[in-house]
PDB file of N, CA and C in Angstrom:
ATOM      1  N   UNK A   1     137.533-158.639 154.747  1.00  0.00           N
ATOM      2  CA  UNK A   1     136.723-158.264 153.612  1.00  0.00           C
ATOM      3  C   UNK A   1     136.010-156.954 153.924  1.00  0.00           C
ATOM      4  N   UNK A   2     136.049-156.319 153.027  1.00  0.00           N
ATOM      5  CA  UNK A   2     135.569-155.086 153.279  1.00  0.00           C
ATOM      6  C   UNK A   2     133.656-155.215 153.120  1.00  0.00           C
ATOM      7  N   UNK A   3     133.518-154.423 154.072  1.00  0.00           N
ATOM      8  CA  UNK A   3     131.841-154.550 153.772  1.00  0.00           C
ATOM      9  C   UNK A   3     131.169-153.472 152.808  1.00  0.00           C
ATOM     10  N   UNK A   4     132.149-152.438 152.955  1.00  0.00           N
ATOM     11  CA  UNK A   4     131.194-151.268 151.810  1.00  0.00           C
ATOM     12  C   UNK A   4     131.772-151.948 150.204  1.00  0.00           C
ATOM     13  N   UNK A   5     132.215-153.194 150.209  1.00  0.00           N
ATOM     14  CA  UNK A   5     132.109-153.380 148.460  1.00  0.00           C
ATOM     15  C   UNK A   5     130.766-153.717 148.307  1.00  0.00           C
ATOM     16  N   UNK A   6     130.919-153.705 146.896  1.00  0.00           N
ATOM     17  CA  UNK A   6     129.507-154.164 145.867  1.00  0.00           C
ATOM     18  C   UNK A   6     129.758-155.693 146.136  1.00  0.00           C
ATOM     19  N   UNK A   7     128.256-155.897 146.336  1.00  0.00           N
ATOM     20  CA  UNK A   7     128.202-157.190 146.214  1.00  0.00           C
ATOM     21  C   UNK A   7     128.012-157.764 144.672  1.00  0.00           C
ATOM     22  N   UNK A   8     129.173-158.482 144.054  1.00  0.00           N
ATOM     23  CA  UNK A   8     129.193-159.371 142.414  1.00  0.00           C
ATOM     24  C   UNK A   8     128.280-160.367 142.381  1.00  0.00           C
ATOM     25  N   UNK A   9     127.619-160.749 143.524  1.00  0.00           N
ATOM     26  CA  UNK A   9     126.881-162.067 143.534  1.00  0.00           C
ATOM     27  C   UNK A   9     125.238-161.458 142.649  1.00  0.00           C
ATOM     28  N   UNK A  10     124.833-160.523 142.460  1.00  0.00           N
ATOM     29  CA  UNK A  10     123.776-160.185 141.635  1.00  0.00           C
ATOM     30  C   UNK A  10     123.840-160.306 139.983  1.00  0.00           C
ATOM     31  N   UNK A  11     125.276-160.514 139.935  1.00  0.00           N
ATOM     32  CA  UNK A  11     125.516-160.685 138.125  1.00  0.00           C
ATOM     33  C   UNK A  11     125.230-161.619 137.494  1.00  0.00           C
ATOM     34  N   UNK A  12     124.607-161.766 136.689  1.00  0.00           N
ATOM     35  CA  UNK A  12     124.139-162.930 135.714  1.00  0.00           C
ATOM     36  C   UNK A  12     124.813-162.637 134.288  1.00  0.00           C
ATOM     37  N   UNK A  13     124.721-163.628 133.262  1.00  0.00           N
ATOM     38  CA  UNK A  13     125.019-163.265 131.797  1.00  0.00           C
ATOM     39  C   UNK A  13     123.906-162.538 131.321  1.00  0.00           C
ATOM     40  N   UNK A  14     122.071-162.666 131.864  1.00  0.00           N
ATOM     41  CA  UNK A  14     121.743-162.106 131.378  1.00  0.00           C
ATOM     42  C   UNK A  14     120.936-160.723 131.747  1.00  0.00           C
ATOM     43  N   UNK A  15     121.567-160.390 133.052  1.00  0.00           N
ATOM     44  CA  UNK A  15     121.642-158.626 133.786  1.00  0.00           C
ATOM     45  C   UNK A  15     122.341-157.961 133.346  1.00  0.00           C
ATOM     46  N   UNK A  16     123.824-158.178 132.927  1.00  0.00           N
ATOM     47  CA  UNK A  16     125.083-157.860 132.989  1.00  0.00           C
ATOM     48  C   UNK A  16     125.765-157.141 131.424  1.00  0.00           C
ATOM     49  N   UNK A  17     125.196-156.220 131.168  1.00  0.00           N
ATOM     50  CA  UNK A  17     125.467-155.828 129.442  1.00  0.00           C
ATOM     51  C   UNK A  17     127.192-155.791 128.835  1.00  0.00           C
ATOM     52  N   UNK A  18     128.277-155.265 130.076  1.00  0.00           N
ATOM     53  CA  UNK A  18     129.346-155.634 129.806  1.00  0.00           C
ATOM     54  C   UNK A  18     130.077-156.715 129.918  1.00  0.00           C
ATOM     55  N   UNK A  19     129.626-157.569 130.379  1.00  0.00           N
ATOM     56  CA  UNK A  19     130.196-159.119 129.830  1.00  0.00           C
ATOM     57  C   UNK A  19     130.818-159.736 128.543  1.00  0.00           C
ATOM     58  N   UNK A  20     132.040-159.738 129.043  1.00  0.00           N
ATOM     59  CA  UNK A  20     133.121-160.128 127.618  1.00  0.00           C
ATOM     60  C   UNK A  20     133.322-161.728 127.729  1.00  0.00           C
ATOM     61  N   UNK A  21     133.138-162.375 126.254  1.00  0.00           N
ATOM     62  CA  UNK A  21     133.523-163.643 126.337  1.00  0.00           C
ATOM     63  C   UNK A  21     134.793-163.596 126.278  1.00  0.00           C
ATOM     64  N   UNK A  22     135.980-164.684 126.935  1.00  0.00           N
ATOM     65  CA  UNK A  22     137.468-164.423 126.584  1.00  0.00           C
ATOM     66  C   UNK A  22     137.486-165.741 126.758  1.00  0.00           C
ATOM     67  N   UNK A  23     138.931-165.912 126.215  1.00  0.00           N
ATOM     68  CA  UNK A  23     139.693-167.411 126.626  1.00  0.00           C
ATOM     69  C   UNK A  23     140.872-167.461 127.348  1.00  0.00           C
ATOM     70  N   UNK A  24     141.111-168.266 128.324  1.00  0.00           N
ATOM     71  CA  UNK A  24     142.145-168.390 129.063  1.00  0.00           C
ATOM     72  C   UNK A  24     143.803-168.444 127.804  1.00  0.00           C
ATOM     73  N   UNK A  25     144.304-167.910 128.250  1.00  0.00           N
ATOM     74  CA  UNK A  25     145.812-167.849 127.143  1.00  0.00           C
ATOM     75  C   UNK A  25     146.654-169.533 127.552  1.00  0.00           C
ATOM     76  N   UNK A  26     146.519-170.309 126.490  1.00  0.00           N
ATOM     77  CA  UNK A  26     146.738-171.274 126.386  1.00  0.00           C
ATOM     78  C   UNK A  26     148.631-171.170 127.230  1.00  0.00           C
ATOM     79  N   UNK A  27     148.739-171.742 128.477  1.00  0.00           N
ATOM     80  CA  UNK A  27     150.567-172.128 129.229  1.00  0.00           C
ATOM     81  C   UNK A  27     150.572-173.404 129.412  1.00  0.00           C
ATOM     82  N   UNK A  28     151.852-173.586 129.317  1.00  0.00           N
ATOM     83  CA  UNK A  28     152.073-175.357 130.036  1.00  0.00           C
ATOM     84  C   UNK A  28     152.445-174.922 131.402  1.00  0.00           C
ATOM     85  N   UNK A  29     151.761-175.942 131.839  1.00  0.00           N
ATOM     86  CA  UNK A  29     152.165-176.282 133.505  1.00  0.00           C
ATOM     87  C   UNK A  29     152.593-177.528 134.041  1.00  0.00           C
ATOM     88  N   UNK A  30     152.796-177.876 135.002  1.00  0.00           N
ATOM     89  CA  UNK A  30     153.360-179.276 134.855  1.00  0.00           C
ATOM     90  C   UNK A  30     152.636-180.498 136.001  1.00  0.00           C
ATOM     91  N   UNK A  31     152.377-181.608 135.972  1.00  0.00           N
ATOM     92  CA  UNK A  31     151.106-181.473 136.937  1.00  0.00           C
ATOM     93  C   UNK A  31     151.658-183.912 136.867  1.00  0.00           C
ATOM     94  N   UNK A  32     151.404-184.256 138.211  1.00  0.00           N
ATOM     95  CA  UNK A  32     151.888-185.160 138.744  1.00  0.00           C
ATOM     96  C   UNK A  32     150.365-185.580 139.659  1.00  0.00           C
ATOM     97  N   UNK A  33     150.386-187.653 139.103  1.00  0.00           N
ATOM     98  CA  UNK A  33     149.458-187.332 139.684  1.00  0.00           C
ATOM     99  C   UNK A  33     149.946-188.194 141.218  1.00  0.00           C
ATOM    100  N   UNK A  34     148.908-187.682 142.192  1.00  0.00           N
ATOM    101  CA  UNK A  34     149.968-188.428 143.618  1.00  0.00           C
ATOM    102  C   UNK A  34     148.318-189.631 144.200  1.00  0.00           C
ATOM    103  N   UNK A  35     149.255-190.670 144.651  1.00  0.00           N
ATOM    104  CA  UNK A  35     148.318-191.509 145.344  1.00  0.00           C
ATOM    105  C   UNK A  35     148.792-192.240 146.411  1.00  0.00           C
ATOM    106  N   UNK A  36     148.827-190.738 147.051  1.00  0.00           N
ATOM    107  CA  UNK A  36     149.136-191.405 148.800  1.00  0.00           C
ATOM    108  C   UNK A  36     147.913-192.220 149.334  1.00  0.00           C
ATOM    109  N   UNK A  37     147.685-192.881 150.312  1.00  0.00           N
ATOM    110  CA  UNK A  37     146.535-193.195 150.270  1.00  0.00           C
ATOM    111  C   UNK A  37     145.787-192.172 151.280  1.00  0.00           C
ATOM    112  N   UNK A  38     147.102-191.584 152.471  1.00  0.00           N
ATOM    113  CA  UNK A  38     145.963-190.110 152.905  1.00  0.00           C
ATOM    114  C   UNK A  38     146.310-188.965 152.115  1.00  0.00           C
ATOM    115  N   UNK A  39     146.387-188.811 151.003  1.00  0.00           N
ATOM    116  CA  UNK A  39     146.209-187.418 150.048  1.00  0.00           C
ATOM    117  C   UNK A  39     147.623-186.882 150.997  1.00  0.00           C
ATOM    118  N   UNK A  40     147.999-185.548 150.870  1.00  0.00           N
ATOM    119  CA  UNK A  40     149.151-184.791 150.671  1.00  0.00           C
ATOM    120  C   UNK A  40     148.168-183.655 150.835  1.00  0.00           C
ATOM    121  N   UNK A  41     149.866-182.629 151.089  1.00  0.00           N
ATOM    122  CA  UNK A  41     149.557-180.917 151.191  1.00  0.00           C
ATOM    123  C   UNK A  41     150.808-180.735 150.837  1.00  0.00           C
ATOM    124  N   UNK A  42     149.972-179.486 150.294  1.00  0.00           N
ATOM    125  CA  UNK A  42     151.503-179.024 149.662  1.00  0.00           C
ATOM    126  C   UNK A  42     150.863-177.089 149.883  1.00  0.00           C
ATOM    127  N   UNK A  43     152.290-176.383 150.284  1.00  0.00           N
ATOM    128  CA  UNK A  43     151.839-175.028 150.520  1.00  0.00           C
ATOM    129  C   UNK A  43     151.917-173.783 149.185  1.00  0.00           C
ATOM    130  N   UNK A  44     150.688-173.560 149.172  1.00  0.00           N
ATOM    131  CA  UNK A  44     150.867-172.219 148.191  1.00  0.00           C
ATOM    132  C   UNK A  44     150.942-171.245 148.366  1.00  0.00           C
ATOM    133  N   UNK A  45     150.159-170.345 147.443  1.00  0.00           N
ATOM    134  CA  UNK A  45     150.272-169.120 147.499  1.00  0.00           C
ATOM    135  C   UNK A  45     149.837-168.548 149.193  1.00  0.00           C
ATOM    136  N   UNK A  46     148.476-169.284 148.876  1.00  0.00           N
ATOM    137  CA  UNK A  46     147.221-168.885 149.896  1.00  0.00           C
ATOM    138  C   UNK A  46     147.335-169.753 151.284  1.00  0.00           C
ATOM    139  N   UNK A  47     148.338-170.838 151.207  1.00  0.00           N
ATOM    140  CA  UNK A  47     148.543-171.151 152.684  1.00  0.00           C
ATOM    141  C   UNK A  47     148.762-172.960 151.838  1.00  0.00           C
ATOM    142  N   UNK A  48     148.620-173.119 153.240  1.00  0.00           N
ATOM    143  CA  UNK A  48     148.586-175.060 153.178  1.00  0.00           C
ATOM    144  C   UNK A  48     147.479-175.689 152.702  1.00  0.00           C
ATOM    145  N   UNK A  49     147.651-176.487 151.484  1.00  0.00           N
ATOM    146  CA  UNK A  49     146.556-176.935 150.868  1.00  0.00           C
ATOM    147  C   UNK A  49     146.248-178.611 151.138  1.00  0.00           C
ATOM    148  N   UNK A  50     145.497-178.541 151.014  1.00  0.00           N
ATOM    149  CA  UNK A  50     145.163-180.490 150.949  1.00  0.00           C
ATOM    150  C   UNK A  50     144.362-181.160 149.747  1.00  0.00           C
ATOM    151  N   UNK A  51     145.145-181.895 149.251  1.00  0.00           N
ATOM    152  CA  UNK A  51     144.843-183.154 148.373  1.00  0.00           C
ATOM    153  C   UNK A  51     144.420-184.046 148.758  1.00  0.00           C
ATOM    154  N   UNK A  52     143.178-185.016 147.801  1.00  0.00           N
ATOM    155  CA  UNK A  52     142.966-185.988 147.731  1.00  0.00           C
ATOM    156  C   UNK A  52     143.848-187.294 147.220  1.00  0.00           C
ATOM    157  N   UNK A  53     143.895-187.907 147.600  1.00  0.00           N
ATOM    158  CA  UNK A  53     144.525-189.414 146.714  1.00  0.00           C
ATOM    159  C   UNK A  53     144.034-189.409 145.173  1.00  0.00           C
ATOM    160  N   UNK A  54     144.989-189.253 144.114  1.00  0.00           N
ATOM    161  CA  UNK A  54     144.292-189.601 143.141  1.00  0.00           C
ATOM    162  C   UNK A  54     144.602-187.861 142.774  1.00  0.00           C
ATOM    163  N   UNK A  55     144.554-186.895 142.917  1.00  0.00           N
ATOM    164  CA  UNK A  55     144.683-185.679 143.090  1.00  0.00           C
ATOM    165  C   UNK A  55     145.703-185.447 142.298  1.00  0.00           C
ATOM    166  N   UNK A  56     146.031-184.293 141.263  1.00  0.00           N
ATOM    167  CA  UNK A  56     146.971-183.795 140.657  1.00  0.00           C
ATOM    168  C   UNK A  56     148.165-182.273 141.375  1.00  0.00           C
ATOM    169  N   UNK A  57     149.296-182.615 141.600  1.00  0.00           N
ATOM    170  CA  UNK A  57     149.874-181.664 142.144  1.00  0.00           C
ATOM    171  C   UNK A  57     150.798-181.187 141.028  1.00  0.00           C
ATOM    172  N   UNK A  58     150.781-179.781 140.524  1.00  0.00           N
ATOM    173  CA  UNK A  58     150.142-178.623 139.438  1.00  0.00           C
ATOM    174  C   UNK A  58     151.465-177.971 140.032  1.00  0.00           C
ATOM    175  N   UNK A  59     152.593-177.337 139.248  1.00  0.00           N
ATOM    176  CA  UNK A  59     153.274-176.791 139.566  1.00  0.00           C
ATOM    177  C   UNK A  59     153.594-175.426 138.382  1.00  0.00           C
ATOM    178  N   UNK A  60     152.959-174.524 138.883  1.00  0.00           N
ATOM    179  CA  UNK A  60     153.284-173.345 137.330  1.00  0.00           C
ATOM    180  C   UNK A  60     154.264-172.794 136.646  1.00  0.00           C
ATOM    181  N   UNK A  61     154.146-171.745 136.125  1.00  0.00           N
ATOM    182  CA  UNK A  61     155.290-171.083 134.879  1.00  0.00           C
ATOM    183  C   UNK A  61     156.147-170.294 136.325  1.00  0.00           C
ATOM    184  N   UNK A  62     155.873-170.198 137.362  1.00  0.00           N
ATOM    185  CA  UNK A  62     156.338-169.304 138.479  1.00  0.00           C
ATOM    186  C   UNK A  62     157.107-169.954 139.382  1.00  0.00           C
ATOM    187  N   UNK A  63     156.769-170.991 139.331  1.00  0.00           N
ATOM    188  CA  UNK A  63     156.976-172.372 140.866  1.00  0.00           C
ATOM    189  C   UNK A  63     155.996-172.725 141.335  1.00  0.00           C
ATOM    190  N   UNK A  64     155.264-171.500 141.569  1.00  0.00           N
ATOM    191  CA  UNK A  64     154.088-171.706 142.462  1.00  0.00           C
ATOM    192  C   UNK A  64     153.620-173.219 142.600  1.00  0.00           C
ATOM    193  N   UNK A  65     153.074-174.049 143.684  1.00  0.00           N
ATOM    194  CA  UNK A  65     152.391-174.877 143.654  1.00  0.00           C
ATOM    195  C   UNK A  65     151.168-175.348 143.856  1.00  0.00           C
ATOM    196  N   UNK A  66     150.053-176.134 143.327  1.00  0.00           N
ATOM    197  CA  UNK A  66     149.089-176.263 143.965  1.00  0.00           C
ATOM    198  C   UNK A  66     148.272-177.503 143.635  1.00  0.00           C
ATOM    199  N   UNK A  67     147.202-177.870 144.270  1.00  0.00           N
ATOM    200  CA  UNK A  67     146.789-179.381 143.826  1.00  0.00           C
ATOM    201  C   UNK A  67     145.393-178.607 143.186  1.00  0.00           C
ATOM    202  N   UNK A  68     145.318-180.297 142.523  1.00  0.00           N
ATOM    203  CA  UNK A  68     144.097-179.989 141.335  1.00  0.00           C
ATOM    204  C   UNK A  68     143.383-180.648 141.714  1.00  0.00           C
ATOM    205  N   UNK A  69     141.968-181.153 141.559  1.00  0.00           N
ATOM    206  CA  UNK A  69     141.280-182.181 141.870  1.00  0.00           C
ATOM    207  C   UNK A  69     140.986-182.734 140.279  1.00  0.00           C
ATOM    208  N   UNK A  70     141.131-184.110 140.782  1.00  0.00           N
ATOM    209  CA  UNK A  70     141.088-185.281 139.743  1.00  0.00           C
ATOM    210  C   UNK A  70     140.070-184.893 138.513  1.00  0.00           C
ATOM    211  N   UNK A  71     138.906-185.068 138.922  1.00  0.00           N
ATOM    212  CA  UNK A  71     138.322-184.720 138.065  1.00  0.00           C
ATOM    213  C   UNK A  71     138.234-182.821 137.090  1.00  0.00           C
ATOM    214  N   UNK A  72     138.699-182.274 137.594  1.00  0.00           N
ATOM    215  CA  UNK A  72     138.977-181.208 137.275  1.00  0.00           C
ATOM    216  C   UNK A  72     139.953-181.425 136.456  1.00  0.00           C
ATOM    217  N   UNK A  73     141.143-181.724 136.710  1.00  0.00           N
ATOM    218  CA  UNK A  73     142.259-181.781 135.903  1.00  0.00           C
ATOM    219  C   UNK A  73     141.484-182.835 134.138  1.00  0.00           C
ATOM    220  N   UNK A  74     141.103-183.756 134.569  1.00  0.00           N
ATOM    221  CA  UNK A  74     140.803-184.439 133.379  1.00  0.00           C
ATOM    222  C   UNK A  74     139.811-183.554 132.999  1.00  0.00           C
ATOM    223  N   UNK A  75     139.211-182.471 133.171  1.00  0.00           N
ATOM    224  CA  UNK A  75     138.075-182.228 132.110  1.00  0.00           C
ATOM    225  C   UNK A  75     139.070-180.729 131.782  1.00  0.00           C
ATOM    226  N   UNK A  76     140.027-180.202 132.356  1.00  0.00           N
ATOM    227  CA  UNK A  76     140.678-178.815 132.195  1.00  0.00           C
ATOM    228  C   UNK A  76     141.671-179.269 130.769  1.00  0.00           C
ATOM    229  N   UNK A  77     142.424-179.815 130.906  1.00  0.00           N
ATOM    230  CA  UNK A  77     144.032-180.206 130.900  1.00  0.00           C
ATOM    231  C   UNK A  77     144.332-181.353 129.856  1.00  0.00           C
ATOM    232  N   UNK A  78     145.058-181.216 129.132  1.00  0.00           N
ATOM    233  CA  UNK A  78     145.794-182.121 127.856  1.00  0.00           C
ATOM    234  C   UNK A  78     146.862-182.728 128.265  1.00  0.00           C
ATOM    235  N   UNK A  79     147.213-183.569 128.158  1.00  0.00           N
ATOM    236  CA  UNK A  79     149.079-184.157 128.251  1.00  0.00           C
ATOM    237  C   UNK A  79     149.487-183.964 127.114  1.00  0.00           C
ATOM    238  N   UNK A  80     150.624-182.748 126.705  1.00  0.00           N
ATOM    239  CA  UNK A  80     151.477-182.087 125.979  1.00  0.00           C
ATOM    240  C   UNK A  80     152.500-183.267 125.739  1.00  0.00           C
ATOM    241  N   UNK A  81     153.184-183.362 126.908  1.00  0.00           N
ATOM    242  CA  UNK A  81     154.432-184.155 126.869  1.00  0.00           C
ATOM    243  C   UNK A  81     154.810-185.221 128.221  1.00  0.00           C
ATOM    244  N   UNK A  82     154.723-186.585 128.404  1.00  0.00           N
ATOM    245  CA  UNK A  82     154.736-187.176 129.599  1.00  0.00           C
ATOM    246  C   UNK A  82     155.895-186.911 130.302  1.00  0.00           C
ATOM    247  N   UNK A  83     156.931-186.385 129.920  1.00  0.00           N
ATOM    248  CA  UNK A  83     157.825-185.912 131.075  1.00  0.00           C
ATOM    249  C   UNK A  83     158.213-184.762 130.797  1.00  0.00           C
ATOM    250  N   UNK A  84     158.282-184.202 132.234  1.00  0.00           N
ATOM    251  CA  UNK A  84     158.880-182.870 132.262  1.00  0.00           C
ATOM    252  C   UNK A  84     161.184-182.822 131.896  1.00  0.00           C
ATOM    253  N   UNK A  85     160.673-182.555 130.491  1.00  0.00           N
ATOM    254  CA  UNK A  85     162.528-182.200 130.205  1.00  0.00           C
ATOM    255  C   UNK A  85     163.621-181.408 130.114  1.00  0.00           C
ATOM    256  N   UNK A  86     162.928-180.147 130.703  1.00  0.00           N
ATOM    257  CA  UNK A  86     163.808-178.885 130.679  1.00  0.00           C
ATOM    258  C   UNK A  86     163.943-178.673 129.133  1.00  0.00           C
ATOM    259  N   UNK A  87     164.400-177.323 128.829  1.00  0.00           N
ATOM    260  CA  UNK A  87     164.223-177.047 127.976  1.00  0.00           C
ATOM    261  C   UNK A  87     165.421-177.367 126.840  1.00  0.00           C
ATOM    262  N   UNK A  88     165.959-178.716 126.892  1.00  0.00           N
ATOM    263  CA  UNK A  88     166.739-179.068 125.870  1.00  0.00           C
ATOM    264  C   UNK A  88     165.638-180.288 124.980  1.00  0.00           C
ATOM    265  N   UNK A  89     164.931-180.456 125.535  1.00  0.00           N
ATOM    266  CA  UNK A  89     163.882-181.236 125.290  1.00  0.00           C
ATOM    267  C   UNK A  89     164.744-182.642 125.042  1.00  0.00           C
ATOM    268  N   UNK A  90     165.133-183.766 125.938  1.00  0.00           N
ATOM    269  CA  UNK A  90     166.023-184.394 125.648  1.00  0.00           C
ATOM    270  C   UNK A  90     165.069-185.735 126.463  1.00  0.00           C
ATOM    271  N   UNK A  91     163.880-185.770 126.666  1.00  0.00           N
ATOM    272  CA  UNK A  91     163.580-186.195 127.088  1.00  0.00           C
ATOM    273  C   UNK A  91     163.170-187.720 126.057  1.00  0.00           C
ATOM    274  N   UNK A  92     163.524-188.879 126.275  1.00  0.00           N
ATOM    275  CA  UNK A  92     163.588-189.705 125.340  1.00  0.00           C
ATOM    276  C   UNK A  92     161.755-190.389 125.444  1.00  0.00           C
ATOM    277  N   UNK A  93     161.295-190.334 125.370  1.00  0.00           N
ATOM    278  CA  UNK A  93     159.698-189.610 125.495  1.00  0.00           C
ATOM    279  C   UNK A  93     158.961-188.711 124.654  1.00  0.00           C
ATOM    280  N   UNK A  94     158.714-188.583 123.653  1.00  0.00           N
ATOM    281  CA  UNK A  94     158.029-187.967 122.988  1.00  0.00           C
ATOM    282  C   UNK A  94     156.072-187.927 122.648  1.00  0.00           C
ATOM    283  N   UNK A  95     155.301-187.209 123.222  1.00  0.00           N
ATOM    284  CA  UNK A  95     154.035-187.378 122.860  1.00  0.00           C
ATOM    285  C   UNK A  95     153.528-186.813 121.667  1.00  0.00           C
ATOM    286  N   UNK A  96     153.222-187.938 120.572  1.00  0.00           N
ATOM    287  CA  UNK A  96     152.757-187.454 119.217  1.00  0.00           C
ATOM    288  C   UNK A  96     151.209-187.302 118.609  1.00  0.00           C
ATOM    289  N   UNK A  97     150.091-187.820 119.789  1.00  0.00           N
ATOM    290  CA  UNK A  97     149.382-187.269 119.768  1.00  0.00           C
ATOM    291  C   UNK A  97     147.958-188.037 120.369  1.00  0.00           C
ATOM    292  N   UNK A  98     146.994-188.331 119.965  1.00  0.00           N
ATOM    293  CA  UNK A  98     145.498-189.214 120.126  1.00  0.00           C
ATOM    294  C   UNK A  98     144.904-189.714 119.410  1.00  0.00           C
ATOM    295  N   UNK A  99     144.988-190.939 118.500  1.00  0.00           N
ATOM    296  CA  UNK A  99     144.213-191.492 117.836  1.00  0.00           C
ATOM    297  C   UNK A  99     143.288-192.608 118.233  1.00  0.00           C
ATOM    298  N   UNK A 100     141.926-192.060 117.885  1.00  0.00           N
ATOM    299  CA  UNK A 100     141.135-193.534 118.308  1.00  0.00           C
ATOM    300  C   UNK A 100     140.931-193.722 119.751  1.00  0.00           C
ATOM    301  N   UNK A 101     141.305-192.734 120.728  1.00  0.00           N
ATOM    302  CA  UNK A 101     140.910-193.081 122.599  1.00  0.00           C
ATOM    303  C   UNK A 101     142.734-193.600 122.622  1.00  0.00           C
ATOM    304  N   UNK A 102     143.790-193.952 121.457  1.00  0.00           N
ATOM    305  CA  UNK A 102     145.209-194.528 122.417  1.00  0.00           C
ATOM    306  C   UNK A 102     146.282-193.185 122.015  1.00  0.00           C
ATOM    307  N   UNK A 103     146.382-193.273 122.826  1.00  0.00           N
ATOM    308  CA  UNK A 103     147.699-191.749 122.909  1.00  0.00           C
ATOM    309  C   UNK A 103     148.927-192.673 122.463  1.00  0.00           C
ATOM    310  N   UNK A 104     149.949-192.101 121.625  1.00  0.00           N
ATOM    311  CA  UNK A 104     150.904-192.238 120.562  1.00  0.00           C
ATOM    312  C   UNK A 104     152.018-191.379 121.281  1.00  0.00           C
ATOM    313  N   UNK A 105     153.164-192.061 121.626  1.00  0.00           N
ATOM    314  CA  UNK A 105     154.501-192.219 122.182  1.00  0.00           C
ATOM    315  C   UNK A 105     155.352-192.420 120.559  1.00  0.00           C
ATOM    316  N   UNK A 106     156.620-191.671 120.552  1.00  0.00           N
ATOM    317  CA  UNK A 106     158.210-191.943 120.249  1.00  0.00           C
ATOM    318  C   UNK A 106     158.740-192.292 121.047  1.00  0.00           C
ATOM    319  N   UNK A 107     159.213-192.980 121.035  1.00  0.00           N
ATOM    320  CA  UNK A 107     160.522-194.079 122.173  1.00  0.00           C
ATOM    321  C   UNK A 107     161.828-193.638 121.294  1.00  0.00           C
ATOM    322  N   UNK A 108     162.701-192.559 121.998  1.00  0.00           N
ATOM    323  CA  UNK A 108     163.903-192.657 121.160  1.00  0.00           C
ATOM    324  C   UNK A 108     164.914-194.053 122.191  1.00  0.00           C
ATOM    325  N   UNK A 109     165.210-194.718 121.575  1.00  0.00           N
ATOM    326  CA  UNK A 109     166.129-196.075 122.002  1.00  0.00           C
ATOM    327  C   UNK A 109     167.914-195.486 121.961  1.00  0.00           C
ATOM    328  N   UNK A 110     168.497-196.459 123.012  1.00  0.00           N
ATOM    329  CA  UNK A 110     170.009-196.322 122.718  1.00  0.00           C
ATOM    330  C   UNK A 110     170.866-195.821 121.923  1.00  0.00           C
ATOM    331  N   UNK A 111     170.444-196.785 120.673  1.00  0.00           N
ATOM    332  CA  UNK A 111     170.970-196.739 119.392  1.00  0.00           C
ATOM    333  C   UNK A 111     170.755-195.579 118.342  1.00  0.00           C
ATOM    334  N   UNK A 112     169.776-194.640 118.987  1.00  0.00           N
ATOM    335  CA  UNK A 112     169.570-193.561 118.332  1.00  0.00           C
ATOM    336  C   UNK A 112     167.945-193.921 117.299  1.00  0.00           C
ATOM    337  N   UNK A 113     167.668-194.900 117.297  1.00  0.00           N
ATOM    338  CA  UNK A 113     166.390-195.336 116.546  1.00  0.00           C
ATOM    339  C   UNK A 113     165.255-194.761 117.477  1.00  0.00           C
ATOM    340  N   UNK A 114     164.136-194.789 116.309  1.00  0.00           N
ATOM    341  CA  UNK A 114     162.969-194.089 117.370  1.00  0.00           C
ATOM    342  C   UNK A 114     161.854-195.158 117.127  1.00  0.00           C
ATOM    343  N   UNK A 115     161.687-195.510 118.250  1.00  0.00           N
ATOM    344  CA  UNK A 115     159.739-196.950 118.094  1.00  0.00           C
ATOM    345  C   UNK A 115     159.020-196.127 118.670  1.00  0.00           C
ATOM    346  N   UNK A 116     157.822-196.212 117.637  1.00  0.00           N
ATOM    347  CA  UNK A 116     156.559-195.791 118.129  1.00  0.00           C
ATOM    348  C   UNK A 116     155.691-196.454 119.464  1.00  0.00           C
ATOM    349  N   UNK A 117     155.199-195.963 120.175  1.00  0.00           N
ATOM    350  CA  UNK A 117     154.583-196.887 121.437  1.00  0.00           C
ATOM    351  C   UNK A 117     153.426-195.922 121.796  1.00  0.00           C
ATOM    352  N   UNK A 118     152.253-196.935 122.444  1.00  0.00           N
ATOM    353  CA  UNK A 118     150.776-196.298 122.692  1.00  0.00           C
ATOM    354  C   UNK A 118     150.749-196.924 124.145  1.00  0.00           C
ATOM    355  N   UNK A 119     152.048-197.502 124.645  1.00  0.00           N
ATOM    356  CA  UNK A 119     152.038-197.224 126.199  1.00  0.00           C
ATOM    357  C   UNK A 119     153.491-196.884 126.645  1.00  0.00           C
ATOM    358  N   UNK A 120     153.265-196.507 127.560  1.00  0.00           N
ATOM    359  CA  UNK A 120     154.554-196.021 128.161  1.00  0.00           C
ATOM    360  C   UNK A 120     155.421-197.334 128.967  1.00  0.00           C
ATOM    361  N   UNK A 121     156.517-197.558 128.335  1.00  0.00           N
ATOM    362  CA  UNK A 121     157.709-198.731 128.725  1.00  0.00           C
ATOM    363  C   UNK A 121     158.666-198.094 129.537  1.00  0.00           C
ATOM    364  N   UNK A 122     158.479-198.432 130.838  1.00  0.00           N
ATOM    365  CA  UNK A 122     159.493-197.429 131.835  1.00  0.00           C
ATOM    366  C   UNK A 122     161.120-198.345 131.770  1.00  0.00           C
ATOM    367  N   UNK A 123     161.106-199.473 130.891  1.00  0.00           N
ATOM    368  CA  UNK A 123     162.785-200.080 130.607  1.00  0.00           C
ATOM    369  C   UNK A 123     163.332-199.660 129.625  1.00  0.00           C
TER     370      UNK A 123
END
């Protein structure tokens, strides 16, 4: 680290006159949650990381990998779609949305019929 930088730690919202509000640009990422019972590592950008049990391992638009912490992920992050299907979207799994606290599943079946479901039936 260089020592002749400016130190950023003096900035506040209300010192700071160029301060722009922005929003992060809404990407899907794809994110698994793991419950080893001693947590996992997995290596990123920045080196070898370590997870907690319970911990989300976050894989981006790049490859890149990295873990999330639990509670982070639930206050960041939506479930788009419960499985990752490549892009033919063939995934017989469909997430249709949140009503009421129960999240709303399409089940496409064998036969080509589609049942609605508010849990996930792994048969």
């Amino acid at each position: 680290m260089s020592t002749d930088a400016w130190n950023a730690d003096k900035i506040t919202l209300d010192n700071w006159e160029p301060m722009m509000c922005v929003m992060k640009r809404p990407i899907t990422v794809h994110a698994t949650q793991l419950n080893f019972p001693e947590g996992f590592i997995v290596t990123t950008r920045q080196g070898v990381v370590e997870g907690k049990p319970g911990d989300y391992l976050m894989i981006g638009q790049d490859g890149e990998k990295y873990p999330c912490d639990k509670d982070i992920f639930e206050k960041t992050y939506d479930v788009v779609s419960p499985f990752h299907s490549g892009d033919d979207h063939s995934s017989p799994i469909q997430y249709m949305g949140t009503v009421d606290g129960v999240t709303l599943y399409n089940k496409r079946l064998t036969d080509g019929e589609v049942q609605e479901v508010s849990e996930i039936d792994y048969t």
